[in-house]
Protein backbone atom coordinates (compact mmCIF):
# COMPACT_ATOMS: atom_id res chain seq x y z
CA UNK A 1 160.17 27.13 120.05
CA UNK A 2 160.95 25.88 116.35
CA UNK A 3 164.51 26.05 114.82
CA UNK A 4 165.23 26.60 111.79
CA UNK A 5 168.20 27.61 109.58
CA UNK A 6 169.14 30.91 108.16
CA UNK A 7 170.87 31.50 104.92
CA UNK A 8 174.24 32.76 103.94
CA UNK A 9 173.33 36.06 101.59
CA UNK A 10 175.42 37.38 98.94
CA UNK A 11 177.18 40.31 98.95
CA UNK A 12 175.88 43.47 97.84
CA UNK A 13 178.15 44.16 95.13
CA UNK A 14 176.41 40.96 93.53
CA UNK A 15 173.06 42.18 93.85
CA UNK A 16 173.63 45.25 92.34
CA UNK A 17 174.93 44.01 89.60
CA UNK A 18 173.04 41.48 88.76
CA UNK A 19 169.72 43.85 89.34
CA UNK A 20 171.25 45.29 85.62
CA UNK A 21 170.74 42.16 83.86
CA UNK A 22 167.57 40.88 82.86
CA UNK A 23 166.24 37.13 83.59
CA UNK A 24 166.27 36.37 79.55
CA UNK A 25 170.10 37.68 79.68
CA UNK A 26 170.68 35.63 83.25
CA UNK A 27 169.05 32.46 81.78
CA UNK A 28 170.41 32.17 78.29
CA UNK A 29 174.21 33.09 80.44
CA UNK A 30 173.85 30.51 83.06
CA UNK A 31 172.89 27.89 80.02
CA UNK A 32 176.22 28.85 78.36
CA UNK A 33 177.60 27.89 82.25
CA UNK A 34 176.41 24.90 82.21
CA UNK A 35 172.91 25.34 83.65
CA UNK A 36 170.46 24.31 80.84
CA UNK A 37 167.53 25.31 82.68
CA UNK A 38 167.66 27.90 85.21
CA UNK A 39 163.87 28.71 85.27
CA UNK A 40 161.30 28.32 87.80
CA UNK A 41 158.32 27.65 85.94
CA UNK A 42 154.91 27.54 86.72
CA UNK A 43 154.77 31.22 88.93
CA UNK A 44 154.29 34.06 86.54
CA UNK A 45 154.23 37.77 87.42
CA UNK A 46 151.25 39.18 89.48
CA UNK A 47 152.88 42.71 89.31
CA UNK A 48 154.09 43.55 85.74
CA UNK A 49 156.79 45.84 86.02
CA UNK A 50 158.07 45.01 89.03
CA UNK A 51 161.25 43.59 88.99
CA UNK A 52 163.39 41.84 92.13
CA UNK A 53 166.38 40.62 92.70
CA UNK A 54 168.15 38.73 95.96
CA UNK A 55 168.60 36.19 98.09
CA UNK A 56 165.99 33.11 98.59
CA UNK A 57 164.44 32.13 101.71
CA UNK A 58 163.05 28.57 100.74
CA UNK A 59 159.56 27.21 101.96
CA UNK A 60 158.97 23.45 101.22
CA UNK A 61 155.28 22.17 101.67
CA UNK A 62 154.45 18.74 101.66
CA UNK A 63 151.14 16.47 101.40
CA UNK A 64 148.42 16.86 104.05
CA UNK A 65 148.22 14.09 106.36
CA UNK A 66 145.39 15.01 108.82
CA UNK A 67 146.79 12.71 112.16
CA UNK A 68 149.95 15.28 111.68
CA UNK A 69 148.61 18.54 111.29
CA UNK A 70 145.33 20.21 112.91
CA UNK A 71 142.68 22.30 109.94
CA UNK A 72 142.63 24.97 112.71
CA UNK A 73 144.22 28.59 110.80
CA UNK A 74 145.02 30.05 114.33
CA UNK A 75 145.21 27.23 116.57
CA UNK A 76 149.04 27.41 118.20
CA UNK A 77 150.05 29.64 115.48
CA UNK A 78 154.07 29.28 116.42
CA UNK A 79 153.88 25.98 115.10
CA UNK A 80 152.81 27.09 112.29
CA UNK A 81 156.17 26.45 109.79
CA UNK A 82 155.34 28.99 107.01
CA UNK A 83 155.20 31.99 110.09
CA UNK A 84 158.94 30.79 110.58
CA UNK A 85 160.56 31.18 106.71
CA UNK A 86 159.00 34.65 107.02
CA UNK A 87 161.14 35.49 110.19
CA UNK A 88 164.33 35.59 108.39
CA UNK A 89 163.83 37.98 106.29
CA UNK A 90 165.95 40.40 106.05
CA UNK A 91 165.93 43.81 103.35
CA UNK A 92 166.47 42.51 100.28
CA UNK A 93 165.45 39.17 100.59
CA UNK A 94 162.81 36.90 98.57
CA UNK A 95 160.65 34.27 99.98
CA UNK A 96 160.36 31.37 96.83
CA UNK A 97 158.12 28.33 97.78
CA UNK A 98 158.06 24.85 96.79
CA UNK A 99 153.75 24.55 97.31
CA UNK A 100 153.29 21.57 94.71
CA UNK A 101 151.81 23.38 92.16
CA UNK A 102 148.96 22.94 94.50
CA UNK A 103 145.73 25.44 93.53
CA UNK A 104 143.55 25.47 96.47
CA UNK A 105 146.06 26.57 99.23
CA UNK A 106 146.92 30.34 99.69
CA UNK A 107 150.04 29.76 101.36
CA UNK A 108 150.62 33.54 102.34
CA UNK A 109 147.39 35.90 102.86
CA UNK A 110 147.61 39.68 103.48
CA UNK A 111 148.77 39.95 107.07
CA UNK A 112 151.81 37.20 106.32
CA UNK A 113 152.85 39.06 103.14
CA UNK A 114 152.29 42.71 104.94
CA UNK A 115 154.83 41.28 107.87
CA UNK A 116 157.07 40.25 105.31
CA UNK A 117 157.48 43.68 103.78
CA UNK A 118 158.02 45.48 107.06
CA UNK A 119 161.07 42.91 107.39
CA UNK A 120 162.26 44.43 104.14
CA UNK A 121 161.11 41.20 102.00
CA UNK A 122 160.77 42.17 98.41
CA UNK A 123 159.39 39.46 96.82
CA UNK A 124 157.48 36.37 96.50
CA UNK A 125 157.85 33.49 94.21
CA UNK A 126 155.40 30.87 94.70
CA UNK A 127 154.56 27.38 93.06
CA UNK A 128 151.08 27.66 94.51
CA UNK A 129 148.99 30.00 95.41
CA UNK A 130 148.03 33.45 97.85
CA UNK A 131 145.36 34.53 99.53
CA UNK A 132 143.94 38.07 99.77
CA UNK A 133 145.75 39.15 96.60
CA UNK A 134 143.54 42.53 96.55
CA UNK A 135 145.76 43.55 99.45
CA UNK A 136 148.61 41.59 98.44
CA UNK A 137 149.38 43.44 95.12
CA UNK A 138 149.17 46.58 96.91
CA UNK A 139 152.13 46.26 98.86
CA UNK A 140 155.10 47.00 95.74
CA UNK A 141 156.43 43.63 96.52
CA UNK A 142 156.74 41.06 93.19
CA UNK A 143 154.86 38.25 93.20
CA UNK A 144 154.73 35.34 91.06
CA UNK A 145 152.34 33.14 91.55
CA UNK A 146 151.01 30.33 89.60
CA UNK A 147 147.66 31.24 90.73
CA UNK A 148 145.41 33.09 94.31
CA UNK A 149 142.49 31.23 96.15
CA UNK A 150 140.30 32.32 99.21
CA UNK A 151 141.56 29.71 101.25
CA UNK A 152 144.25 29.14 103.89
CA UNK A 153 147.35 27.32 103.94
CA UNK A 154 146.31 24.34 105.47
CA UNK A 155 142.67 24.21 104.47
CA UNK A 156 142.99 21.51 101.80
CA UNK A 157 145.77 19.21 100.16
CA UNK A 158 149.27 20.70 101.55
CA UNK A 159 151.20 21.59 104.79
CA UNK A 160 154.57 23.63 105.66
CA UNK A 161 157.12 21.31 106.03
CA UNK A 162 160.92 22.77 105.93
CA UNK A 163 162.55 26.17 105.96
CA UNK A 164 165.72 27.07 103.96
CA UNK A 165 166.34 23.90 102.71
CA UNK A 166 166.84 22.87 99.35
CA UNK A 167 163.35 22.63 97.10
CA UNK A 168 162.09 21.87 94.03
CA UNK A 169 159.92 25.24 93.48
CA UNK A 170 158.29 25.02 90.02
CA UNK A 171 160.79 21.42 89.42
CA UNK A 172 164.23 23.64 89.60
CA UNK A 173 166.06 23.27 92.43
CA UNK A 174 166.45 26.18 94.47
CA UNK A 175 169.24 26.22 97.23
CA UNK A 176 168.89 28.62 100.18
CA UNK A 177 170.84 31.66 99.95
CA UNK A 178 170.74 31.13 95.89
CA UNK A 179 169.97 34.52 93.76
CA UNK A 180 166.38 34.90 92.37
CA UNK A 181 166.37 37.22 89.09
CA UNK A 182 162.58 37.83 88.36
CA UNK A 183 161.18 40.20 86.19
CA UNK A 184 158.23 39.96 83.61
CA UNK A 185 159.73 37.01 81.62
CA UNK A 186 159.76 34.87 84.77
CA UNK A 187 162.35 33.83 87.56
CA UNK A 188 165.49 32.21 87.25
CA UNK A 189 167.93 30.62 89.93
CA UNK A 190 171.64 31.98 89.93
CA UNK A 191 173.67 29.02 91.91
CA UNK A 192 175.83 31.49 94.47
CA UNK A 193 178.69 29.66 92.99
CA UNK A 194 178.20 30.64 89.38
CA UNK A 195 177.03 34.57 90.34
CA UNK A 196 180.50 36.10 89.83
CA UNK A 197 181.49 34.91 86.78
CA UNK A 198 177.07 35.26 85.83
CA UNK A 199 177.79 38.94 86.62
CA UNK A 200 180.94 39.60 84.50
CA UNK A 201 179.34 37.83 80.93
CA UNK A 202 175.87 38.85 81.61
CA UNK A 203 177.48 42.89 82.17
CA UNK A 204 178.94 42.33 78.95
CA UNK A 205 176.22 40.75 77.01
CA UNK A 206 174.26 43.67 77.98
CA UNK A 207 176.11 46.03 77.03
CA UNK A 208 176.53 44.66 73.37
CA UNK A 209 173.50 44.52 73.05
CA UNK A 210 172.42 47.92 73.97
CA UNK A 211 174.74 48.72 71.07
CA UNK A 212 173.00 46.68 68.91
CA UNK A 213 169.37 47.41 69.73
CA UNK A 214 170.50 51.31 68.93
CA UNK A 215 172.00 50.20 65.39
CA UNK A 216 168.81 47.72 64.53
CA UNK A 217 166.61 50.47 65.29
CA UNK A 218 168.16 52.78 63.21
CA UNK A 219 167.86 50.22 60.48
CA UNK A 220 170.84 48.25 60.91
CA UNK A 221 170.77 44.49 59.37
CA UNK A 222 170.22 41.34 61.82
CA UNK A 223 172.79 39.76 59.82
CA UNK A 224 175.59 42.09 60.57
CA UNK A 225 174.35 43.46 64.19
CA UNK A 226 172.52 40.14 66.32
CA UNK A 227 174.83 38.74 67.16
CA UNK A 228 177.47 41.07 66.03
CA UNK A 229 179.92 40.38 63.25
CA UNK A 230 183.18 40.80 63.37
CA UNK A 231 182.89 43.83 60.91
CA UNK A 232 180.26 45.01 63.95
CA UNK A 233 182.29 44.16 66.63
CA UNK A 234 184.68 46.97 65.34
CA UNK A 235 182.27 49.61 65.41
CA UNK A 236 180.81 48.62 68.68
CA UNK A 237 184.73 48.83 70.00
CA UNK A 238 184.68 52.40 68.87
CA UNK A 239 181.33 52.93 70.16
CA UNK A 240 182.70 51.51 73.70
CA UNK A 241 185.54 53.85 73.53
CA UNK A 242 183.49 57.42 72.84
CA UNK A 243 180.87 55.78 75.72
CA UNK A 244 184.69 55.87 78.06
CA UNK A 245 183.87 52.40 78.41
């Protein structure tokens, strides 16, 4: 039987709040932390509109070498790595997968990513590719992908390698147990460390600029209202305080 890790999740309290802040609002926040680049890119969104956030499981794949690892699909499937990462899941949580930007390997296929769900998985974030995607977009989890493919995970160039260990997935490093915010835009990678204080700016960015979306759309200047002025920030005070905010 193969070992491997599990992560330490976040609380609850965390996810919920940062499931109120968008991944433009997370990124450009976390930059003003002291993370530049919080992105994952490469994966884009397979299910516009859906929107995920929580914990990472972390899949690392690694170069094919053929004396190590058989081109059978269902030979000895428990040895099988990518089966394992999946077996953690818990509700809430989101697989992300370092795959090597490689585009002829569907890493997951329908029955992986249908398992996955049942766990309570609710997303997928994948420097590579999927199989079956059909099926796959069916099942209301997010998925970003940089691209799908007919064939399996092992078929051609890569080969599961680690579970929740630190990867590079799209070139950012991705910790197990970090926070994935992924919407539209993209992903981005909240370090666990950086989520509380991430929660208490990003909450307030937010909600400045919900005040400041209403006053552009009502014709408001961009001069006085993004960002606000300080002869804005006194309305949006006021505004706060009739909100009993």
């Amino acid at each position: 039987m193969i070992e491997t890790p599990d992560i330490q999740r976040p609380s609850k309290e965390l996810i919920e709040t940062l499931s109120h802040i968008s991944s433009a609002t997370a990124a450009g926040e976390l930059c003003r932390l002291g993370i530049r680049d919080p992105q994952i890119l490469g994966p884009v969104a397979r299910t516009p509109g859906k929107k995920v956030v929580g914990p990472a499981l972390t899949l690392q794949f690694m170069p094919k070498r053929e004396d190590l690892y058989a081109v059978d699909e269902y030979r000895d499937p428990e040895k099988q790595l990518h089966r394992h990462a999946l077996y953690h899941a818990q509700p809430g949580d989101i697989i992300v997968v370092d795959a090597r930007g490689d585009m002829s390997s569907g890493v997951f296929g329908e029955m992986m990513l249908t398992f996955f769900k049942g766990r309570g998985g609710i997303g997928a974030i994948v420097d590579g590719c999927i199989r079956d995607f059909p099926y796959a977009q069916t099942l209301e989890l997010g998925l970003w992908l940089r691209g799908t493919t007919p064939n399996f995970h092992t078929q051609t160039n890569i080969v599961p390698f680690a579970v929740n260990v630190p990867i590079a997935c799209g070139n950012t490093l991705v910790m197990p147990g970090d926070i994935i915010v992924a919407d539209d835009d993209g992903t981005v990678v909240v370090p666990i460390k950086l989520a509380p204080e991430l929660c208490e700016k990003a909450t307030a960015h937010a909600e400045w600029e919900d005040f400041s979306r209403m006053k552009l759309a009502a014709g408001g200047h961009l001069r006085k209202y993004y960002p606000l002025s300080d002869e804005a920030r006194v309305e949006y005070e006021e505004w706060r305080k009739v909100q009993g905010k």
